[in-house]
N, C-alpha and C. Protein backbone atom coordinates (compact mmCIF):
# COMPACT_ATOMS: atom_id res chain seq x y z
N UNK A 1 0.81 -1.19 0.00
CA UNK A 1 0.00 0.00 0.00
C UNK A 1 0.85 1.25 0.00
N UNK A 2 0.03 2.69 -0.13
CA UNK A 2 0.82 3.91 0.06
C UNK A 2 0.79 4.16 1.42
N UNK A 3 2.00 4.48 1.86
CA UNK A 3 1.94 5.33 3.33
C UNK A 3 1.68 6.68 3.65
N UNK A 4 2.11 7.04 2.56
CA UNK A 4 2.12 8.57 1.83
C UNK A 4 2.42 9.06 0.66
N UNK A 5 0.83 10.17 0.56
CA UNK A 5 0.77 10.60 -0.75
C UNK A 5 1.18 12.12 -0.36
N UNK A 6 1.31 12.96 -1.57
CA UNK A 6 1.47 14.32 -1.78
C UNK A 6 0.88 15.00 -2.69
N UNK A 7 0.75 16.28 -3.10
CA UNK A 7 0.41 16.89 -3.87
C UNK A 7 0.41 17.94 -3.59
N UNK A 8 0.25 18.95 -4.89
CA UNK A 8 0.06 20.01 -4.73
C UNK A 8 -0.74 20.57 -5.17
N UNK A 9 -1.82 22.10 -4.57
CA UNK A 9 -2.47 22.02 -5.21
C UNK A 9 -2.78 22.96 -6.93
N UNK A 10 -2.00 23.02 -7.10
CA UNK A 10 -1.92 23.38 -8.76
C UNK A 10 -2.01 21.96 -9.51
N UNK A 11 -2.09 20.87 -8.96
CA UNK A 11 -2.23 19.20 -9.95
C UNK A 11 -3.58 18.57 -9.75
N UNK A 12 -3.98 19.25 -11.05
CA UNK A 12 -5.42 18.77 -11.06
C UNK A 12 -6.43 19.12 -10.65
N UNK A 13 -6.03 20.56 -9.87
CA UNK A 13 -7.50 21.22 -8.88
C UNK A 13 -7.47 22.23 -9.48
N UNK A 14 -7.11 22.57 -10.75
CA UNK A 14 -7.27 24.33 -10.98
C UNK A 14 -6.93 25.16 -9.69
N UNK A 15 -6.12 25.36 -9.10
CA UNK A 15 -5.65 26.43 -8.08
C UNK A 15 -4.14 26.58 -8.27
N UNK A 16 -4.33 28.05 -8.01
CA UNK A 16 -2.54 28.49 -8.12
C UNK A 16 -1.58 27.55 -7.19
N UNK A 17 -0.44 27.53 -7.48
CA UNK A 17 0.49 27.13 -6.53
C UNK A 17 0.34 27.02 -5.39
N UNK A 18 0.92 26.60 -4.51
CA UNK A 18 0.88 27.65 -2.53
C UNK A 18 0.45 26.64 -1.48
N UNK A 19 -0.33 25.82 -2.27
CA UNK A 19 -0.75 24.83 -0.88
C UNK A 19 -0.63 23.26 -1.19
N UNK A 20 0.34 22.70 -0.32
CA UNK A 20 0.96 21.03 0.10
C UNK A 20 -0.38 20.13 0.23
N UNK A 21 -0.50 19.17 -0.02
CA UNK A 21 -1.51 18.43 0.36
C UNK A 21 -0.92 16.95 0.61
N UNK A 22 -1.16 16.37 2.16
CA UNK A 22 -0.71 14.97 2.26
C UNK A 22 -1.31 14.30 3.63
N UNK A 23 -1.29 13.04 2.91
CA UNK A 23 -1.71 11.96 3.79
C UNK A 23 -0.59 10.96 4.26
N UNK A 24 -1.07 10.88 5.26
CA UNK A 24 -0.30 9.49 5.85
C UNK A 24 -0.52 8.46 6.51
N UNK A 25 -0.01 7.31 6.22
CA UNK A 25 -0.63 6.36 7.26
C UNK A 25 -0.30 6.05 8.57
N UNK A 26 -0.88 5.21 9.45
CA UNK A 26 -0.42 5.45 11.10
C UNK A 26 1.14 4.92 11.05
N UNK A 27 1.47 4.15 9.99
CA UNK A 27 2.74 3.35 9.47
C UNK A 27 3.51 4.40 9.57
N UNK A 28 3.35 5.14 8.94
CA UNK A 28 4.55 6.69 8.43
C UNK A 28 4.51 7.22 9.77
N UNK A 29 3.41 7.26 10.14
CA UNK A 29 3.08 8.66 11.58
C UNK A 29 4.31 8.07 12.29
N UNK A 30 4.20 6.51 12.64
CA UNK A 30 4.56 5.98 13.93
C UNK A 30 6.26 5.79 13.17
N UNK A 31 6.57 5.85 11.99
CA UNK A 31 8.08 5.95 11.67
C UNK A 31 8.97 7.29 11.93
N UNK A 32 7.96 8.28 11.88
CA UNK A 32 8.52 9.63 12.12
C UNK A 32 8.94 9.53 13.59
N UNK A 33 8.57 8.53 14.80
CA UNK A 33 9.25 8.72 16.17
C UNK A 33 10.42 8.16 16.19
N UNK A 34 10.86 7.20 15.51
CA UNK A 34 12.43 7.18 15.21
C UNK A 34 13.16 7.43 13.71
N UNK A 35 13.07 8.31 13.18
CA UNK A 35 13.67 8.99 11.98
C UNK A 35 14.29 9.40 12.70
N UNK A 36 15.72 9.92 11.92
CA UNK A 36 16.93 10.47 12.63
C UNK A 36 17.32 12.13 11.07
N UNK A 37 16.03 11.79 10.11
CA UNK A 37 16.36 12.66 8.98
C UNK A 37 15.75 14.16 9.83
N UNK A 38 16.50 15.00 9.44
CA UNK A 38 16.81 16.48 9.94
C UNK A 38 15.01 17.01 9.11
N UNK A 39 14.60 17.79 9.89
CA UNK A 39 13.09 18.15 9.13
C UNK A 39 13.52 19.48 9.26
N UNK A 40 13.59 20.28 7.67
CA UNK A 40 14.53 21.41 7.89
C UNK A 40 12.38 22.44 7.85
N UNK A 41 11.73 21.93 6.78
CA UNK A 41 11.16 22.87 6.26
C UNK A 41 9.42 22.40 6.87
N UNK A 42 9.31 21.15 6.72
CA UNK A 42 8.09 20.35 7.22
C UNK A 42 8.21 19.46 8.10
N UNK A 43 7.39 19.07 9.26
CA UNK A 43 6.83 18.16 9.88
C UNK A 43 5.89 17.66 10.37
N UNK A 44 5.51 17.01 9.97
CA UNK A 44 3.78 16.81 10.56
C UNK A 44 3.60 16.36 11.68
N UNK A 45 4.64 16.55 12.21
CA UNK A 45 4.35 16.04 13.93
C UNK A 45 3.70 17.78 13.94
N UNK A 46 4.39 18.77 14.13
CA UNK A 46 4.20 20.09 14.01
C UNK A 46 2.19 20.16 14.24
N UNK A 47 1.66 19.57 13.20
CA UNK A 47 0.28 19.44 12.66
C UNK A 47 -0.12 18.85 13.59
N UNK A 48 0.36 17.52 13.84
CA UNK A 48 -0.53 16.46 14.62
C UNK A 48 -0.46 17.03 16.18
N UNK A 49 0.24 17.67 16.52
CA UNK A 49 0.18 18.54 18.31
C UNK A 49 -1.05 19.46 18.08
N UNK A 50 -0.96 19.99 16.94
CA UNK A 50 -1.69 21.53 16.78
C UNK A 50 -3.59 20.91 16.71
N UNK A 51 -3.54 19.77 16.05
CA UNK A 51 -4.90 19.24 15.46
C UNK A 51 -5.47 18.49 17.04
N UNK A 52 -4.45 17.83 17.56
CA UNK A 52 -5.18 17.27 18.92
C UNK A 52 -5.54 18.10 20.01
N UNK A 53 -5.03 19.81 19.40
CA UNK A 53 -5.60 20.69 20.41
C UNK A 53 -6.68 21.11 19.69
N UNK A 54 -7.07 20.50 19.26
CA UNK A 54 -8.45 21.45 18.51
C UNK A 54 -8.41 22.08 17.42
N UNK A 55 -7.38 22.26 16.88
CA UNK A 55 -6.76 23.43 15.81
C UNK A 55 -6.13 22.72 14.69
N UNK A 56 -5.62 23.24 13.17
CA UNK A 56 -5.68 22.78 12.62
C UNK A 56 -3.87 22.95 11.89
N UNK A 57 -3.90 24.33 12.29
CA UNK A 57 -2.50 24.47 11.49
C UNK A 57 -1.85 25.30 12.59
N UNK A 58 -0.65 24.82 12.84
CA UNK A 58 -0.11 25.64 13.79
C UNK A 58 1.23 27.50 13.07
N UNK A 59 0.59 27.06 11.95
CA UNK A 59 0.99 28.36 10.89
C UNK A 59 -0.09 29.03 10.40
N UNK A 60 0.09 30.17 9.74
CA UNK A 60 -1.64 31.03 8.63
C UNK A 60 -1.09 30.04 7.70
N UNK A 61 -2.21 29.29 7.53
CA UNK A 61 -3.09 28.99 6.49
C UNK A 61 -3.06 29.87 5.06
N UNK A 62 -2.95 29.64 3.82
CA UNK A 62 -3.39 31.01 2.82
C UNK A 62 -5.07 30.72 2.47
N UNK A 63 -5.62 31.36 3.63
CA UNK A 63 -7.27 31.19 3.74
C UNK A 63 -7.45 31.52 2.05
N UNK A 64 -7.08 32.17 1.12
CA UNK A 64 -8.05 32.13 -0.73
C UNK A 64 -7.41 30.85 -0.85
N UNK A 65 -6.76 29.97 -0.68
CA UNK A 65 -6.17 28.96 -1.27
C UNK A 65 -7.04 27.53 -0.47
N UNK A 66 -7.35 27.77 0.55
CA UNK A 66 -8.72 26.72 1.50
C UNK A 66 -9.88 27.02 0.82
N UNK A 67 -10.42 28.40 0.24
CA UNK A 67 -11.51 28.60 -0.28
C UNK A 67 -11.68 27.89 -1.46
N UNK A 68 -10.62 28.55 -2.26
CA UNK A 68 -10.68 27.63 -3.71
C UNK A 68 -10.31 26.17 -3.52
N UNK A 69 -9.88 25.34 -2.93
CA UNK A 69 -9.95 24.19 -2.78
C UNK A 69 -11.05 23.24 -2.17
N UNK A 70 -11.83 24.01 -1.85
CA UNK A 70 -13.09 23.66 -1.02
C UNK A 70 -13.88 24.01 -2.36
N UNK A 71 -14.11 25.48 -2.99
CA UNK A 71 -14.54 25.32 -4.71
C UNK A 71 -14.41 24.23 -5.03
N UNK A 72 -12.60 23.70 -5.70
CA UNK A 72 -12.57 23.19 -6.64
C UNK A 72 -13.24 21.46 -6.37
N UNK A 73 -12.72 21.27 -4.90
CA UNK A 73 -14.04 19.85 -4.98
C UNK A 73 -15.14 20.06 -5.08
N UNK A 74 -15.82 21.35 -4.54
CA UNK A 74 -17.63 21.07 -4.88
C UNK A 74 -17.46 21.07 -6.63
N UNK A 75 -16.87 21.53 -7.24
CA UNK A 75 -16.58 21.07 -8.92
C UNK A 75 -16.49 19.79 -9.04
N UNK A 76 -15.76 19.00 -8.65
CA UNK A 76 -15.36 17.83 -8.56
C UNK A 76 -16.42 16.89 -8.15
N UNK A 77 -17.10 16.88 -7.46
CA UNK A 77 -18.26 16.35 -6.69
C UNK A 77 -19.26 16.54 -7.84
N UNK A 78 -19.02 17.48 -8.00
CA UNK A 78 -20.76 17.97 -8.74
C UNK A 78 -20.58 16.80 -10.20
N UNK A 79 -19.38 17.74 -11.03
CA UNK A 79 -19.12 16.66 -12.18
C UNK A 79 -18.84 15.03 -12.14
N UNK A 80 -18.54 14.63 -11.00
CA UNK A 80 -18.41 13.42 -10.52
C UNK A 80 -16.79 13.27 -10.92
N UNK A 81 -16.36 12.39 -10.02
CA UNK A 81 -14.49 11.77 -10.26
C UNK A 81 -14.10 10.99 -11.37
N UNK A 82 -15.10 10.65 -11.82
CA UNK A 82 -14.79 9.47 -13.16
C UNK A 82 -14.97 10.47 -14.42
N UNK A 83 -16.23 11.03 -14.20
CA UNK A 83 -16.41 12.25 -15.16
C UNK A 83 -15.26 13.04 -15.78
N UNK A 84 -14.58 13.57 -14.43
CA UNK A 84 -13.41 14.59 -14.51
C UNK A 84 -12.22 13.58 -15.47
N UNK A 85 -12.03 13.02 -14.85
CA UNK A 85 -11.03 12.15 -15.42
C UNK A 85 -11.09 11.48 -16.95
N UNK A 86 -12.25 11.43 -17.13
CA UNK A 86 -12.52 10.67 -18.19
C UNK A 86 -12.60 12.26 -19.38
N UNK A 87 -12.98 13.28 -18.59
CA UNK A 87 -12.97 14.40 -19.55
C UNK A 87 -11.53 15.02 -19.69
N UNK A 88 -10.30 14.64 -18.82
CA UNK A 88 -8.93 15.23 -18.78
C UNK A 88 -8.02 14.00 -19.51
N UNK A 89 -9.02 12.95 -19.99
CA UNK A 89 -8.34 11.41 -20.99
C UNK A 89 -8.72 12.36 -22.63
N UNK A 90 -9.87 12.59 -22.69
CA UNK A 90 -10.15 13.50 -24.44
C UNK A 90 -9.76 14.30 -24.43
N UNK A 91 -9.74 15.50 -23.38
CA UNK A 91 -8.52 17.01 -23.79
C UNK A 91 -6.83 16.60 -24.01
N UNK A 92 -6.53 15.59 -23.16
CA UNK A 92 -5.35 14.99 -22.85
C UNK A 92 -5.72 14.49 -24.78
N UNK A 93 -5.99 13.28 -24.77
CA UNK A 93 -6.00 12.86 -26.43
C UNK A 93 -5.81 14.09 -27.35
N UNK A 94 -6.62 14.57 -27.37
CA UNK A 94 -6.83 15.80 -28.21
C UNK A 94 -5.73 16.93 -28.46
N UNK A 95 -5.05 17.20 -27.68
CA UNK A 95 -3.99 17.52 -27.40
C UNK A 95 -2.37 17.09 -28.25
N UNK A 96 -2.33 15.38 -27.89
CA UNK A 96 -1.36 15.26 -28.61
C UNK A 96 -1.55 14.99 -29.67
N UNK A 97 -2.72 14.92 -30.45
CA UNK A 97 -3.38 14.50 -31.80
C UNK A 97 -2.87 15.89 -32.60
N UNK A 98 -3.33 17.17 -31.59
CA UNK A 98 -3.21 18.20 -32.57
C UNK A 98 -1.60 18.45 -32.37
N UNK A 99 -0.85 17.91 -31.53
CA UNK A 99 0.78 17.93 -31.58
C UNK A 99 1.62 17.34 -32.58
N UNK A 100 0.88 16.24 -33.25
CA UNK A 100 1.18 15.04 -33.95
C UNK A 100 0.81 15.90 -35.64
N UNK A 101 -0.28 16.52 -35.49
CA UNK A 101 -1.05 17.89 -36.62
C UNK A 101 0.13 18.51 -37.19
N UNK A 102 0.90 19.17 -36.27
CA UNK A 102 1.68 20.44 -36.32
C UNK A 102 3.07 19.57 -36.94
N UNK A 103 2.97 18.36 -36.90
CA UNK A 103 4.35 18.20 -37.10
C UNK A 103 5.44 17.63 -36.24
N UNK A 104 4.89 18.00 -34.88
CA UNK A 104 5.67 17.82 -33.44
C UNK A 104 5.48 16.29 -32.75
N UNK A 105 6.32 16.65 -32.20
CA UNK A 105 6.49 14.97 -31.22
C UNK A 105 6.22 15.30 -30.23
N UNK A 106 6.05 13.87 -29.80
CA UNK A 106 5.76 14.38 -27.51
C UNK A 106 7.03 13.59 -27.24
N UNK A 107 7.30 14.44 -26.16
CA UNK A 107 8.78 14.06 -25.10
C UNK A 107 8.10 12.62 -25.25
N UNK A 108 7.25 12.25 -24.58
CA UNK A 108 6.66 10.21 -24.15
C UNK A 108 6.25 9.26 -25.41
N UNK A 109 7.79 8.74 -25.67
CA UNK A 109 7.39 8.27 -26.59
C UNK A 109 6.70 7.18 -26.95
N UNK A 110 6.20 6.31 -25.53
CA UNK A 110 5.17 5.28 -25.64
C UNK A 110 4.22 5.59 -24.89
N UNK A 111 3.36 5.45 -25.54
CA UNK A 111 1.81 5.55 -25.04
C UNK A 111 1.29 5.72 -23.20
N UNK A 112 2.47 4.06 -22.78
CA UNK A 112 2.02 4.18 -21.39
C UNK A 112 2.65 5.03 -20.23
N UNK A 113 3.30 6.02 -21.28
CA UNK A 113 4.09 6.93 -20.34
C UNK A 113 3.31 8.71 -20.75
N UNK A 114 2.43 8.23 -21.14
CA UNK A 114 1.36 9.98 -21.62
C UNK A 114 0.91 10.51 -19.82
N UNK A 115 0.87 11.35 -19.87
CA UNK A 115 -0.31 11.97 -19.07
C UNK A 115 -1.41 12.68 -19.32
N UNK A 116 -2.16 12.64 -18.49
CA UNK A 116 -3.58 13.12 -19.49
C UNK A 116 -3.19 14.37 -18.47
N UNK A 117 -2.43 15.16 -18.37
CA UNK A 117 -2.81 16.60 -17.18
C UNK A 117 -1.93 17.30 -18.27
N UNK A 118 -0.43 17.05 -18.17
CA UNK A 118 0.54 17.35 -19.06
C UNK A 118 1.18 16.72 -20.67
N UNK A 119 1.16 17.28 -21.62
CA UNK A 119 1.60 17.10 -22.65
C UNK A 119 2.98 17.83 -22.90
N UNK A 120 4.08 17.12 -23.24
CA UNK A 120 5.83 17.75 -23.29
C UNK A 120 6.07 17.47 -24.59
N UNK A 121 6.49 18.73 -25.23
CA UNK A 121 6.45 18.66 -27.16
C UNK A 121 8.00 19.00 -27.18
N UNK A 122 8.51 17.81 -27.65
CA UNK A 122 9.79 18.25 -28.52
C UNK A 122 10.00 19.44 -29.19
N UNK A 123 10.69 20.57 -29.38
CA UNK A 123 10.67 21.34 -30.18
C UNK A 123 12.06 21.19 -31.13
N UNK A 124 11.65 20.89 -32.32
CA UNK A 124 13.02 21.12 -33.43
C UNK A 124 14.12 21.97 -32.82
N UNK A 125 14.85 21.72 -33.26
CA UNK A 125 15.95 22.85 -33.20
C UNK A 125 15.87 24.24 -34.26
N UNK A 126 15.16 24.01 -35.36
CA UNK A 126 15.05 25.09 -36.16
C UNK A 126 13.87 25.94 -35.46
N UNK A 127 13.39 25.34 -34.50
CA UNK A 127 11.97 26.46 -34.14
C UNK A 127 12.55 26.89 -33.24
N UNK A 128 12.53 28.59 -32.17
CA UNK A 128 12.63 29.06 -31.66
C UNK A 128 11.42 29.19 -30.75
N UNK A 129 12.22 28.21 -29.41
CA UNK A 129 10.80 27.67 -28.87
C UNK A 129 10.56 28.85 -28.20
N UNK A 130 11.34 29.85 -27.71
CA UNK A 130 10.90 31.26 -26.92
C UNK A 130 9.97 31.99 -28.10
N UNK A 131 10.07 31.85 -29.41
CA UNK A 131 8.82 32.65 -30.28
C UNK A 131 7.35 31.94 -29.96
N UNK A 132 7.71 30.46 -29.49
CA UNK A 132 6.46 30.08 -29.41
C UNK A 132 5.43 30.20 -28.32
N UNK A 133 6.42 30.63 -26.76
CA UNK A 133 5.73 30.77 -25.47
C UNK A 133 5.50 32.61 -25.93
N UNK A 134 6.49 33.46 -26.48
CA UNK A 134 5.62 34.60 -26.75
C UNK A 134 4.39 34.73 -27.87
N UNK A 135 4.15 33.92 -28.72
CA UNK A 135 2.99 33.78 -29.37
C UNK A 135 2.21 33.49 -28.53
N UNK A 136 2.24 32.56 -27.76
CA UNK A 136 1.12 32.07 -26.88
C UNK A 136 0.67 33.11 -25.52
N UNK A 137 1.68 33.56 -25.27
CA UNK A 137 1.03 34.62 -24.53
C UNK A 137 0.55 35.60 -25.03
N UNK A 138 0.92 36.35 -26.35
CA UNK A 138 0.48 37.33 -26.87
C UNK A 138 -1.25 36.82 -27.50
N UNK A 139 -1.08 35.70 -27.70
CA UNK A 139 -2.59 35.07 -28.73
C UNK A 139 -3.55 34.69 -27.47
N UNK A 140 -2.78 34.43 -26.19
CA UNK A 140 -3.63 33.63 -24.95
C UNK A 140 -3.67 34.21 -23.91
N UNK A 141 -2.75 35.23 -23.63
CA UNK A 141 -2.56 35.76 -22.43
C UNK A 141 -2.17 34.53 -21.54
């Protein structure tokens, strides 16, 4: 099984950068009392003192970043989990179809290494891939 997952939430939730997301199992919890690895930046012991007092984060929170994540599942919920997924498998398709259009390759060159979130396009050496992120901002903002 997993002991621990991660994420962030810019993967897959539509939200900016800024907020960690993780689980653990009592396996991990109860390994963190003899780890000897230095916890320079995170610890969830930190959490787990703060939560058995009632409380949740023993730091601010970026309260717009709890809001929109609390959004982006009632999105999620509403469209259903299979839904979402199954609709980020045809944009994902669609995607490298029109990559394959242009001429271009994808970095993954077998199938079972695609992601349906991210698509990575080879760029020739004759194309000037900086003309192409300023087209795209100028055409997309």
């Amino acid at each position: 099984g997993v002991d621990v997952a991660l994420t962030g939430s810019q993967k897959a939730l539509s939200l900016p950068t800024g907020m960690g997301i993780i689980c653990a199992s009592a396996k991990a919890l109860e390994a963190t009392k003899t780890a000897k690895s230095v916890r320079v930046f995170f610890d969830w012991n930190d959490y787990l003192k703060f939560y058995k007092m009632g409380t949740y984060w023993p730091y601010t929170p970026s309260i717009q970043l709890l809001y929109g994540l609390r959004a982006a599942l009632d999105l999620i919920f509403e469209e259903g989990l299979d839904n979402v997924i199954a609709r980020h498998g045809r944009l994902a398709k669609a995607t490298r179809l029109a990559v394959e259009a242009w001429g271009l390759k994808n970095c993954a060159q077998k199938e079972e290494w695609f992601s349906d979130t991210v698509t990575a396009v080879v760029i020739p050496p004759y194309i000037d891939s900086a003309e192409i992120v300023k087209r795209a901002w100028k055409r997309y903002n």
